[in-house]
N, C-alpha and C. Protein backbone atom coordinates (compact mmCIF):
# COMPACT_ATOMS: atom_id res chain seq x y z
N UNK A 1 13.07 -12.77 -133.83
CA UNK A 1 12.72 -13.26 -132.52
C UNK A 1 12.01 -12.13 -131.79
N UNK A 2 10.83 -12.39 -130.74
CA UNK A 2 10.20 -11.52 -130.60
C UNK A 2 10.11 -11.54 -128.73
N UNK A 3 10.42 -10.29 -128.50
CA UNK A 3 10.88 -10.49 -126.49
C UNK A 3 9.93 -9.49 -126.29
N UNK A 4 9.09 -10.27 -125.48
CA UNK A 4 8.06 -9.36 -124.74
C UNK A 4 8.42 -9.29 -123.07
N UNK A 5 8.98 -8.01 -122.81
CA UNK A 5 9.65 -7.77 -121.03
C UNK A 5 8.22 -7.33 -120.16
N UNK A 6 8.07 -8.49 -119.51
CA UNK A 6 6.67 -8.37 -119.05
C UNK A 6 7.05 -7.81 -117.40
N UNK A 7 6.23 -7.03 -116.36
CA UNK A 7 6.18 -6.47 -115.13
C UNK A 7 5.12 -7.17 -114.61
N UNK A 8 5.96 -8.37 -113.81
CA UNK A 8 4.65 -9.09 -112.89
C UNK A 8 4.46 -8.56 -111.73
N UNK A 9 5.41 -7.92 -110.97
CA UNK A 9 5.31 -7.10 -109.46
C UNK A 9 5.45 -5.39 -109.94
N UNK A 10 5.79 -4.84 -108.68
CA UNK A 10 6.09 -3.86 -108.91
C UNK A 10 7.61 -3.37 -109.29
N UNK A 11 7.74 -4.24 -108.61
CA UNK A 11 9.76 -4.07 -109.39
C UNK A 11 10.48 -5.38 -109.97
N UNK A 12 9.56 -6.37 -109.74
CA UNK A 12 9.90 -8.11 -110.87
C UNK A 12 9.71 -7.74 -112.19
N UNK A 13 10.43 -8.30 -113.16
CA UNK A 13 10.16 -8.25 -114.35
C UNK A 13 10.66 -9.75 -114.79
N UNK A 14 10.44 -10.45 -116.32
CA UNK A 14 10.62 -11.41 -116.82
C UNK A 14 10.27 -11.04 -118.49
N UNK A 15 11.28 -11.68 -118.98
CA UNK A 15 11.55 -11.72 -120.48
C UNK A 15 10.84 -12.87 -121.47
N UNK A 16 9.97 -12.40 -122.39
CA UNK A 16 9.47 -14.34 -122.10
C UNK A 16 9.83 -14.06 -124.09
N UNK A 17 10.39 -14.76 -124.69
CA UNK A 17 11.06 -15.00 -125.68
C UNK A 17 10.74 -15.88 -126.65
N UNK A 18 9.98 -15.51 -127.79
CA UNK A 18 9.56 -16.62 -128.54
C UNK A 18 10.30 -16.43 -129.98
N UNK A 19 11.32 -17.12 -129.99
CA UNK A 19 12.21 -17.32 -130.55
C UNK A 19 11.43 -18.25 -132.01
N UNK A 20 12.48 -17.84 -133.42
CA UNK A 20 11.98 -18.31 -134.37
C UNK A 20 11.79 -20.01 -134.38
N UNK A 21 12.67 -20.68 -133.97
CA UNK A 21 11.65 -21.76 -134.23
C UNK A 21 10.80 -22.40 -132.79
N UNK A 22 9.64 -21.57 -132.68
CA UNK A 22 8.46 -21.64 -132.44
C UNK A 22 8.92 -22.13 -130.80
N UNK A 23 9.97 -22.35 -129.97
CA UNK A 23 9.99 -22.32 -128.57
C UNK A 23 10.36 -21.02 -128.23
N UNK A 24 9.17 -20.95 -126.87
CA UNK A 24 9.07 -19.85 -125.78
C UNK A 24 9.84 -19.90 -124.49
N UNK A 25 10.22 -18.86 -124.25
CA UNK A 25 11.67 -19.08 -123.19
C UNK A 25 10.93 -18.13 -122.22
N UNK A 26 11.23 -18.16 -120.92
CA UNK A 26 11.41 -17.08 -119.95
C UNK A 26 12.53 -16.85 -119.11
N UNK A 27 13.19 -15.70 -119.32
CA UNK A 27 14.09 -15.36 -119.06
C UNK A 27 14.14 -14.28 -117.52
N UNK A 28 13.87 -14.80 -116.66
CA UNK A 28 13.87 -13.91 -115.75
C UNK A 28 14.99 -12.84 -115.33
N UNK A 29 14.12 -11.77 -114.55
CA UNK A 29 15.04 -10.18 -114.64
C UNK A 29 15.33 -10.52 -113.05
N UNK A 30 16.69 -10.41 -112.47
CA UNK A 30 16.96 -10.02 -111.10
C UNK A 30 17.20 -8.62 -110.79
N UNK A 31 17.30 -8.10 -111.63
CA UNK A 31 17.71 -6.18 -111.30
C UNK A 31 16.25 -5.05 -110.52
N UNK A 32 16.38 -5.74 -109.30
CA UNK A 32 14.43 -5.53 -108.64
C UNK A 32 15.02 -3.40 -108.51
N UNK A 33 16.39 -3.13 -108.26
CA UNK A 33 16.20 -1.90 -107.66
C UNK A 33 16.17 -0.74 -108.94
N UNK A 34 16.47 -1.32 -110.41
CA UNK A 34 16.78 -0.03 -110.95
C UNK A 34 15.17 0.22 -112.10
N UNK A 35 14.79 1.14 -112.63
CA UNK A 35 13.67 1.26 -113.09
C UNK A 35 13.82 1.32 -114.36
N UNK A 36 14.87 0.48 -115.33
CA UNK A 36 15.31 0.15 -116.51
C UNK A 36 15.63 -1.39 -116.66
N UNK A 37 15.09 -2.63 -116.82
CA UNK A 37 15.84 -3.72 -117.10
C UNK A 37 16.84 -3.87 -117.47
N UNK A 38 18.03 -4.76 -116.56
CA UNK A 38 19.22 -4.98 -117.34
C UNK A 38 19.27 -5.44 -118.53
N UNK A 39 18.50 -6.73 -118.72
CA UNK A 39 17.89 -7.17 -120.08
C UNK A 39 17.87 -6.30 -120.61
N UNK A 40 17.28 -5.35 -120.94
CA UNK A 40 16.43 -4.02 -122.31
C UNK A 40 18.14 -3.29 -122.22
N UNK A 41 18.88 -3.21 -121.73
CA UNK A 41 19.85 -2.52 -121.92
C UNK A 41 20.79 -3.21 -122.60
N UNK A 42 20.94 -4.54 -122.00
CA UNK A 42 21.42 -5.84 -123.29
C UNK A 42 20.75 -5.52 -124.86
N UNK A 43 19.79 -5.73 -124.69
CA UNK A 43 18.72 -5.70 -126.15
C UNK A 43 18.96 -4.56 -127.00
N UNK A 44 19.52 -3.33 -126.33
CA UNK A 44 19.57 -1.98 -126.89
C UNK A 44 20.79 -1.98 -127.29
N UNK A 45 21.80 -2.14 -126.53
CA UNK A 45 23.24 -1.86 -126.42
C UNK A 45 23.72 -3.24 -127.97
N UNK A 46 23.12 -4.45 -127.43
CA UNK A 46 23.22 -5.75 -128.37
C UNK A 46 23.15 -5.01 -129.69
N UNK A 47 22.07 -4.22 -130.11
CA UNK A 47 21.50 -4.36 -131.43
C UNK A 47 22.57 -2.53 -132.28
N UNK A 48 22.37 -1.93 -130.98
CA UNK A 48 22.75 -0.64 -131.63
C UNK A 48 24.48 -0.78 -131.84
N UNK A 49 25.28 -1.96 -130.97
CA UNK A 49 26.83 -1.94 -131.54
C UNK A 49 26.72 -3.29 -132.33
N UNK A 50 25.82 -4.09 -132.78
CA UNK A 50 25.39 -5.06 -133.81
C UNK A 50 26.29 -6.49 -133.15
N UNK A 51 25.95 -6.36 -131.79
CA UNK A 51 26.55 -7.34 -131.06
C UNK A 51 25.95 -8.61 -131.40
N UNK A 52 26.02 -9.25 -132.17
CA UNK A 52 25.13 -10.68 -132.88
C UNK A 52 25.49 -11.52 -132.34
N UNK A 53 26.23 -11.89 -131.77
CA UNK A 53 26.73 -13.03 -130.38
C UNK A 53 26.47 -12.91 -128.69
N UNK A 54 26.05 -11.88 -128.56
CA UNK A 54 25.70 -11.21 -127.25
C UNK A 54 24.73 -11.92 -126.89
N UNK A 55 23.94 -11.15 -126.02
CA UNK A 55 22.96 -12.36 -124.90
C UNK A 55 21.96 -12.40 -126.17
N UNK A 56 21.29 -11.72 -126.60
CA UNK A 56 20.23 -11.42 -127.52
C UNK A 56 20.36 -12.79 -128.47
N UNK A 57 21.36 -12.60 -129.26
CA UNK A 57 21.88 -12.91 -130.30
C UNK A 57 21.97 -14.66 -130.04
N UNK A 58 22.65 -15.21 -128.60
CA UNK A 58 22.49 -16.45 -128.20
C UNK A 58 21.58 -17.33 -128.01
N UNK A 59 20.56 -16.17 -127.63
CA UNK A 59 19.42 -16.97 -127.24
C UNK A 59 19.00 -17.17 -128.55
N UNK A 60 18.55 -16.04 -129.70
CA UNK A 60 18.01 -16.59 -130.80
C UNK A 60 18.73 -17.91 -131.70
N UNK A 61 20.14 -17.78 -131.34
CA UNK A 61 20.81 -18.93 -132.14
C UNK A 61 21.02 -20.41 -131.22
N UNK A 62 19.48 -20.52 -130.38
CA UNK A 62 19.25 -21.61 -129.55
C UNK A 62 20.59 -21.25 -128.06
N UNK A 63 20.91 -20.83 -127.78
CA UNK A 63 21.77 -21.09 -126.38
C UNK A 63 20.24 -20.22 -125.10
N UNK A 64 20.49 -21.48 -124.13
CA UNK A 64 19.49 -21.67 -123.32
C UNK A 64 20.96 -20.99 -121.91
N UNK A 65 20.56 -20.10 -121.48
CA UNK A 65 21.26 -19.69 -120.02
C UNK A 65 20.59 -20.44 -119.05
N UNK A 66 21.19 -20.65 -118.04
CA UNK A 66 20.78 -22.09 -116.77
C UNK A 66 19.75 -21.21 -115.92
N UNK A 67 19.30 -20.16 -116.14
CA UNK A 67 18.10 -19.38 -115.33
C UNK A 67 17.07 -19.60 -116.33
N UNK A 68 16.84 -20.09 -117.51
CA UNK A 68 15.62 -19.81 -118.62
C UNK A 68 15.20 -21.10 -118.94
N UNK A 69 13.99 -21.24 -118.67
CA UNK A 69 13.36 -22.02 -118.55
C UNK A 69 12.22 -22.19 -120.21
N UNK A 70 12.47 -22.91 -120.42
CA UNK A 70 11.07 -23.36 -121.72
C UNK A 70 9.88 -23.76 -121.72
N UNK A 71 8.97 -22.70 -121.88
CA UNK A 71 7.53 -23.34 -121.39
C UNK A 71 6.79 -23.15 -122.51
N UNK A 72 7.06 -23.36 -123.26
CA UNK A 72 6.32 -23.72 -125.02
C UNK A 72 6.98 -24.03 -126.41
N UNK A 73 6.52 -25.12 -126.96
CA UNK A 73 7.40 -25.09 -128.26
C UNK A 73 7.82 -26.37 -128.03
N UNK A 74 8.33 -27.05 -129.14
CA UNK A 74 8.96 -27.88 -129.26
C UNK A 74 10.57 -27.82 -129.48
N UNK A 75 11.54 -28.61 -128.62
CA UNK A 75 12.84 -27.75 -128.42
C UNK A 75 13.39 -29.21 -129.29
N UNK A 76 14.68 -28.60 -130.34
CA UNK A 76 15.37 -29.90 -131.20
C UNK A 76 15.83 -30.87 -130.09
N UNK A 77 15.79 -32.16 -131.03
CA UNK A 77 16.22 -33.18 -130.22
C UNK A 77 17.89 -32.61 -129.44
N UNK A 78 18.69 -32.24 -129.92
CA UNK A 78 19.63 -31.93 -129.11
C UNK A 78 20.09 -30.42 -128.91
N UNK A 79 18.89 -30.15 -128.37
CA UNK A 79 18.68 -28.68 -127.72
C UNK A 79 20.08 -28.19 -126.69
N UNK A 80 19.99 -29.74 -125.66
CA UNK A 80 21.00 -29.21 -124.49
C UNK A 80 22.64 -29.06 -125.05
N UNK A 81 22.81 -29.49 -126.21
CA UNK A 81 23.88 -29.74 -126.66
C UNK A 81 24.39 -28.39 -127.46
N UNK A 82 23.19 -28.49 -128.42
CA UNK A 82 23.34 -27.03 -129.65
C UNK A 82 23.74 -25.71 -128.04
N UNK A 83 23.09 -25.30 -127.38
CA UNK A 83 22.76 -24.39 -126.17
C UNK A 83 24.66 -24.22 -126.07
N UNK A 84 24.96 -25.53 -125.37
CA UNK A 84 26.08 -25.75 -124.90
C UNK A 84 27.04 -25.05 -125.90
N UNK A 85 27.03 -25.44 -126.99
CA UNK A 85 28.00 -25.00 -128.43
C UNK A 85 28.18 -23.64 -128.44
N UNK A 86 26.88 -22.91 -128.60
CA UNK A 86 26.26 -21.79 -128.82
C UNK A 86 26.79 -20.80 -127.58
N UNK A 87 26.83 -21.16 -126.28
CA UNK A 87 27.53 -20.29 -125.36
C UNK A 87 29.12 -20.28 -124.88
N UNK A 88 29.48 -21.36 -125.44
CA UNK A 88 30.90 -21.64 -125.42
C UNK A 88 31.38 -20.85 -126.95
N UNK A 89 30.84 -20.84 -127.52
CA UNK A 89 31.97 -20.11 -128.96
C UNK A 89 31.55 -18.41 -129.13
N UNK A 90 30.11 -18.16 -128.16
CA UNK A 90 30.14 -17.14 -127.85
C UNK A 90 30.62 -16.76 -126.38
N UNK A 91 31.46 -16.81 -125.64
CA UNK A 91 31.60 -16.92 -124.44
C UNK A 91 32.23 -15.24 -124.51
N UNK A 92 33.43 -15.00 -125.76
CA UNK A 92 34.35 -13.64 -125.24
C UNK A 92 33.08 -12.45 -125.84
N UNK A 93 32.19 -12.75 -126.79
CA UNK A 93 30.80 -11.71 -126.97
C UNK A 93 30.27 -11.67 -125.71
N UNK A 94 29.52 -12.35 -125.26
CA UNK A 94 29.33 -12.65 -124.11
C UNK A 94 29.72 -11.57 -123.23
N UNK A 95 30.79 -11.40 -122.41
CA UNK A 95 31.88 -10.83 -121.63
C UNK A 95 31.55 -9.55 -122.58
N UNK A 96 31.75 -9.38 -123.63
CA UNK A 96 31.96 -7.72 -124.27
C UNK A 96 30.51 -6.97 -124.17
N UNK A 97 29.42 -7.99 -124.42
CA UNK A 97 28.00 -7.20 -124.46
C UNK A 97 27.96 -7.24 -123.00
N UNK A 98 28.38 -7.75 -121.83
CA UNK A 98 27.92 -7.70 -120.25
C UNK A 98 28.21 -6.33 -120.07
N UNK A 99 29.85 -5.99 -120.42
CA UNK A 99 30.56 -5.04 -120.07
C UNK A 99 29.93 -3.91 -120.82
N UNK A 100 29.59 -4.09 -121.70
CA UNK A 100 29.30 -2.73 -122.52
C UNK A 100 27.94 -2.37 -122.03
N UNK A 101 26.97 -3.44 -122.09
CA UNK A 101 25.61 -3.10 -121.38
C UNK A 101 25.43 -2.50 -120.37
N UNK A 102 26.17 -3.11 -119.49
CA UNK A 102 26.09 -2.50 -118.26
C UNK A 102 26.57 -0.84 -117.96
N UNK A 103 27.54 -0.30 -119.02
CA UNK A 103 28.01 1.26 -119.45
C UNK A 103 26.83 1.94 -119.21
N UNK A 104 26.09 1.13 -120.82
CA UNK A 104 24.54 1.74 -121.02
C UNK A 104 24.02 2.12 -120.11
N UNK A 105 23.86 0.86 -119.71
CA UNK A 105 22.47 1.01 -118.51
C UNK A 105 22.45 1.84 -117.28
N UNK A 106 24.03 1.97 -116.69
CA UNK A 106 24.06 2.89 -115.74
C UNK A 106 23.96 4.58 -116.30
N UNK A 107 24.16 4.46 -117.50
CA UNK A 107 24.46 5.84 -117.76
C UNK A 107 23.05 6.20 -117.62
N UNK A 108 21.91 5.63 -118.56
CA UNK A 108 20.76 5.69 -118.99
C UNK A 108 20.16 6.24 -117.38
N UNK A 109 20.44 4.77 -116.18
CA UNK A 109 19.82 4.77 -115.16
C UNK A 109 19.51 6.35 -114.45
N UNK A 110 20.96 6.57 -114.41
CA UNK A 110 21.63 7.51 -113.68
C UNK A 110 21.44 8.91 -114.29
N UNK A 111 21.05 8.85 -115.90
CA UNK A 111 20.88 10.19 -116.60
C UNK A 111 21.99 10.55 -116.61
N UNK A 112 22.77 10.35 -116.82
CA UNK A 112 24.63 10.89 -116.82
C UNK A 112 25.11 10.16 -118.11
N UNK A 113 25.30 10.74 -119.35
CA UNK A 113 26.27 10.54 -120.26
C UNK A 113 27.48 10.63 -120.79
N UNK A 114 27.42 11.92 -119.52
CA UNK A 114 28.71 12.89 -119.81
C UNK A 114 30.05 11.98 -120.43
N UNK A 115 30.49 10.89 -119.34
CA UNK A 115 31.68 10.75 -120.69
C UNK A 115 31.39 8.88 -119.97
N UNK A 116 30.25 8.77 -121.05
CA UNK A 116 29.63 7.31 -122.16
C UNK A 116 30.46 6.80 -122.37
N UNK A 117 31.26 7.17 -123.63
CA UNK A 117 32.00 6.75 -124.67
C UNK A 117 33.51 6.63 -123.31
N UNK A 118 33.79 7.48 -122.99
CA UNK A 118 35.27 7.45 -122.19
C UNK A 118 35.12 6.01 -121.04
N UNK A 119 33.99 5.68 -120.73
CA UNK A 119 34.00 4.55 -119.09
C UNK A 119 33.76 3.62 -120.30
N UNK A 120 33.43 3.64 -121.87
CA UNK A 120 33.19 2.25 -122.32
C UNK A 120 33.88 1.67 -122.36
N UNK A 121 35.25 2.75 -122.94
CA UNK A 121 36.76 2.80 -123.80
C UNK A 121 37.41 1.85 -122.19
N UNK A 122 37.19 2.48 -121.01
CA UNK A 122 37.81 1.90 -119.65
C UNK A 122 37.30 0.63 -119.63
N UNK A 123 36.06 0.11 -119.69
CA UNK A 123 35.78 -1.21 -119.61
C UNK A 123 36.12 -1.99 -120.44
N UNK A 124 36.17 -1.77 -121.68
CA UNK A 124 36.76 -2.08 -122.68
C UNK A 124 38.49 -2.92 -122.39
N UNK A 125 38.86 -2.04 -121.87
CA UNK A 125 40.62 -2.12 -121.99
C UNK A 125 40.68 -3.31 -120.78
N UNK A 126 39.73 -3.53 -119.62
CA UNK A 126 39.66 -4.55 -118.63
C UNK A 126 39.81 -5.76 -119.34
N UNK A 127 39.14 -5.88 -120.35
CA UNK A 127 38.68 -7.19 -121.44
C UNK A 127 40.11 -7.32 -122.31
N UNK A 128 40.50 -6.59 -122.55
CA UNK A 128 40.98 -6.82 -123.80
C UNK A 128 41.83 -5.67 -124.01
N UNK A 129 43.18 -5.86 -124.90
CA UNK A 129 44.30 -4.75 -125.10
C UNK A 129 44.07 -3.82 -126.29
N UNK A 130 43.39 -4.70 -127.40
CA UNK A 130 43.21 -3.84 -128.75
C UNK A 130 42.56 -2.72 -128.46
N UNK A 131 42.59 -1.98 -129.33
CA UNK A 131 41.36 -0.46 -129.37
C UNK A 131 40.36 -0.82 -129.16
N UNK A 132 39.46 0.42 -128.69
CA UNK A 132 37.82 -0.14 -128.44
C UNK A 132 37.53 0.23 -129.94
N UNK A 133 36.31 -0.74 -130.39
CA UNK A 133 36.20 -0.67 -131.87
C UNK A 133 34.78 -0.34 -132.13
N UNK A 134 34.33 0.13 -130.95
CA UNK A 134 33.13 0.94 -131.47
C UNK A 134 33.54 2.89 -131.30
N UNK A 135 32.56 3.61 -132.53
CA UNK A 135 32.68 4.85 -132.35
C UNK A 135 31.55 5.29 -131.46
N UNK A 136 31.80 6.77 -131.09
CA UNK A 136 31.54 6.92 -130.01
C UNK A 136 29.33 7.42 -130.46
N UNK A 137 29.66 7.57 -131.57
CA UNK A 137 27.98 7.77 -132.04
C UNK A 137 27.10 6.67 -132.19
N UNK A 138 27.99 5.35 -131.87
CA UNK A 138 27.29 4.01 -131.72
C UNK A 138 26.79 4.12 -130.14
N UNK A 139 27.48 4.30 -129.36
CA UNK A 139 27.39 4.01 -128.41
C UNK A 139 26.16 5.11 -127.64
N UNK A 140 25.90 6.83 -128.41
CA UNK A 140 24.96 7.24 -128.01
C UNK A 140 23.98 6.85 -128.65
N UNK A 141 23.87 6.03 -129.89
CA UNK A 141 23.34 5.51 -130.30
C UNK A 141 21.58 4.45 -129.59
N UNK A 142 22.95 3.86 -128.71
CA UNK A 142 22.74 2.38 -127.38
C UNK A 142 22.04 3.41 -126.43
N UNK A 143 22.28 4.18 -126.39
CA UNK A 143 21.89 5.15 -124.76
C UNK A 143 20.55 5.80 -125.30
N UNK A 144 20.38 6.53 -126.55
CA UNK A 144 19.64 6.56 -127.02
C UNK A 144 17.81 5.41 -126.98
N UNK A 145 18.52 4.38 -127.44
CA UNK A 145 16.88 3.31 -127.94
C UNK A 145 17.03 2.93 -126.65
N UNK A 146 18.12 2.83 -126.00
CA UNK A 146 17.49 2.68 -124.44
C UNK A 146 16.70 3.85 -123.47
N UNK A 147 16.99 4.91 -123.69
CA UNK A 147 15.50 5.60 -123.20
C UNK A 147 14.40 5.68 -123.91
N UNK A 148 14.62 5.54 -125.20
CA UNK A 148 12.95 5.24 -125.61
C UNK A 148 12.71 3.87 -125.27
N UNK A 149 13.23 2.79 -125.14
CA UNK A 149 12.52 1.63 -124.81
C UNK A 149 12.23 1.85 -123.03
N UNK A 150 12.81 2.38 -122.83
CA UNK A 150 12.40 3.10 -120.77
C UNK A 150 11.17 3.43 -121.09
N UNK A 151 11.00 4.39 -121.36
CA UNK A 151 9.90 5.68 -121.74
C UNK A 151 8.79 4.78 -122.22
N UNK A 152 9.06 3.54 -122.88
CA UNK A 152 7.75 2.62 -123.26
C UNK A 152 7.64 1.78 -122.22
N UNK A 153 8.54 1.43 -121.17
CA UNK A 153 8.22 0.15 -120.36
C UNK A 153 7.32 0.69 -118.77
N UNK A 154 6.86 1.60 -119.16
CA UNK A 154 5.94 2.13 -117.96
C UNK A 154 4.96 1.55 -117.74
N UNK A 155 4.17 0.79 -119.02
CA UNK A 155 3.24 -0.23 -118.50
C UNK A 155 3.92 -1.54 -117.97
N UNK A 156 2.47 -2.32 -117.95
CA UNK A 156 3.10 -3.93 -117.68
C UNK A 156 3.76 -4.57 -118.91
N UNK A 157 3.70 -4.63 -119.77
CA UNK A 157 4.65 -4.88 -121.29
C UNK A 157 5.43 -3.89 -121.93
N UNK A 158 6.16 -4.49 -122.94
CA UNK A 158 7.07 -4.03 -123.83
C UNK A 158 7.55 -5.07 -124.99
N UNK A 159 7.11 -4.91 -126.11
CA UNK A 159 7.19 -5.77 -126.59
C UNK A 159 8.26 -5.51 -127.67
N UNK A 160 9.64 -6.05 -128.39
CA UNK A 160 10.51 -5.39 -128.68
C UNK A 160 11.01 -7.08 -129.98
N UNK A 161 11.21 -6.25 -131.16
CA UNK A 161 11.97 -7.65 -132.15
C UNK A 161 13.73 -7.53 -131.99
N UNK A 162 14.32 -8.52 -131.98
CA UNK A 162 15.43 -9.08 -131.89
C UNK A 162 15.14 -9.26 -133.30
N UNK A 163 16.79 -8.37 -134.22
CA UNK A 163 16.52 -8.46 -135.73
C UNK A 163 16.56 -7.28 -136.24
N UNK A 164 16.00 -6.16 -136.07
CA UNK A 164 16.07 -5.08 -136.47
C UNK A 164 17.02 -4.20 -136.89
N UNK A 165 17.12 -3.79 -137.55
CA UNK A 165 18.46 -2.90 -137.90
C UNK A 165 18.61 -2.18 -136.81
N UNK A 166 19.86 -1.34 -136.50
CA UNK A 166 19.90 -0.71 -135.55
C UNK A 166 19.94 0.31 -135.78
N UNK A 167 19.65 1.51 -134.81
CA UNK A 167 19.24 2.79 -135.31
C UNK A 167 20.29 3.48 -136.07
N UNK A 168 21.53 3.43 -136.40
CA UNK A 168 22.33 4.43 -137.09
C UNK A 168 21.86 3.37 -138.09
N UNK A 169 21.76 2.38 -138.41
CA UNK A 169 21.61 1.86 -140.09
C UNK A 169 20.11 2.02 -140.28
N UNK A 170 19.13 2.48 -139.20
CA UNK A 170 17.55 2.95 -140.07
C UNK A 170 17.72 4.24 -140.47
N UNK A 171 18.57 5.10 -140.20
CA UNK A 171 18.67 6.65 -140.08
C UNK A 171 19.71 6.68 -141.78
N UNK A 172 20.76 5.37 -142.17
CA UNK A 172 21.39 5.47 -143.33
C UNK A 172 20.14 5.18 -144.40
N UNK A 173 19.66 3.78 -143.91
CA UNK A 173 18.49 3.53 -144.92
C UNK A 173 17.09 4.76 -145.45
N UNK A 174 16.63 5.47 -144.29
CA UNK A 174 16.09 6.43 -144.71
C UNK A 174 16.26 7.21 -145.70
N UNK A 175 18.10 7.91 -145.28
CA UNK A 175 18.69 8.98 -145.76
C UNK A 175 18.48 8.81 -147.66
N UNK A 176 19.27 7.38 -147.79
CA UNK A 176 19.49 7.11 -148.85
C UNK A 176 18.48 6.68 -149.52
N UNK A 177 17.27 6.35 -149.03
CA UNK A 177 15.88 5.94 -149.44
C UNK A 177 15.14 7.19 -150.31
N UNK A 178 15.97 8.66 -150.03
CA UNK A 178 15.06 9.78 -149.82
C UNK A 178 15.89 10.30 -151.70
């Protein structure tokens, strides 16, 4: 799936999403004050703790959020239904990629990493009693492709695949490639 985070104002942004079977989504950005999309911090955080049910992950497996609108493509006959399925059985991913994204993104925002891994472990425990079950090199991982995807969104685009391995498994594949 392929998300191009487009800059129509100076601080508007919109996600426009052309998902594998062939419908285009736009996903609009409300985060007008920070100079990182919340989205791209979803997208980063999603892929680098291999959150496959997360926002990313929903939309490609057809779930339509009530802000995203479809303006190309042909959508299955029971689009509103599959959507429905699709955000209800992901609902507690959901909740874990909000919480965790949002770690990211302030850390990223703010340039402060110092203790990443320690406020994830805290948000974490809000959700849920088990251990946090990511390590903590995943998570600089997330903080990581989120400043290089910053560092690229200075123009009016950014164009980014949903799918990709995430960076600690391109860095294994290399290793072992070599």
């Amino acid at each position: 799936m392929r998300v191009v985070f487009e800059r129509y104002e100076p601080r508007r942004y919109r996600s426009l999403v052309y998902r594998d079977d062939g419908v285009v989504l736009v996903l609009p950005g409300y985060d007008r004050k920070w100079r990182v999309p919340h989205d791209l911090a979803h997208f980063a955080t999603e892929r680098e703790l291999r959150l496959t049910d997360g926002v990313w992950g929903s939309i490609a497996a057809g779930g339509v959020f009530a802000n995203m609108q479809v303006v190309a493509g042909r959508k299955r006959h029971d689009a509103r239904q599959r959507s429905e399925r699709v955000l209800k059985a992901n609902s507690r991913s959901l909740a874990i990629a909000e919480v965790l994204a949002g770690v990211v993104h302030d850390a990223v925002e703010h340039r402060d990493r110092r203790e990443l891994y320690q406020r994830a472990c805290g948000a974490w425990g809000v959700l849920h009693e088990e251990p946090f079950p990511f390590p903590a090199h995943a998570l600089t991982a997330a903080a990581d492709t989120l400043e290089e995807l910053a560092a690229r969104w200075t123009g009016r685009t950014l164009e980014v695949e949903w799918g990709q391995p995430p960076r600690a498994m391109r860095r294994t594949s290399r290793a072992s490639s070599s």
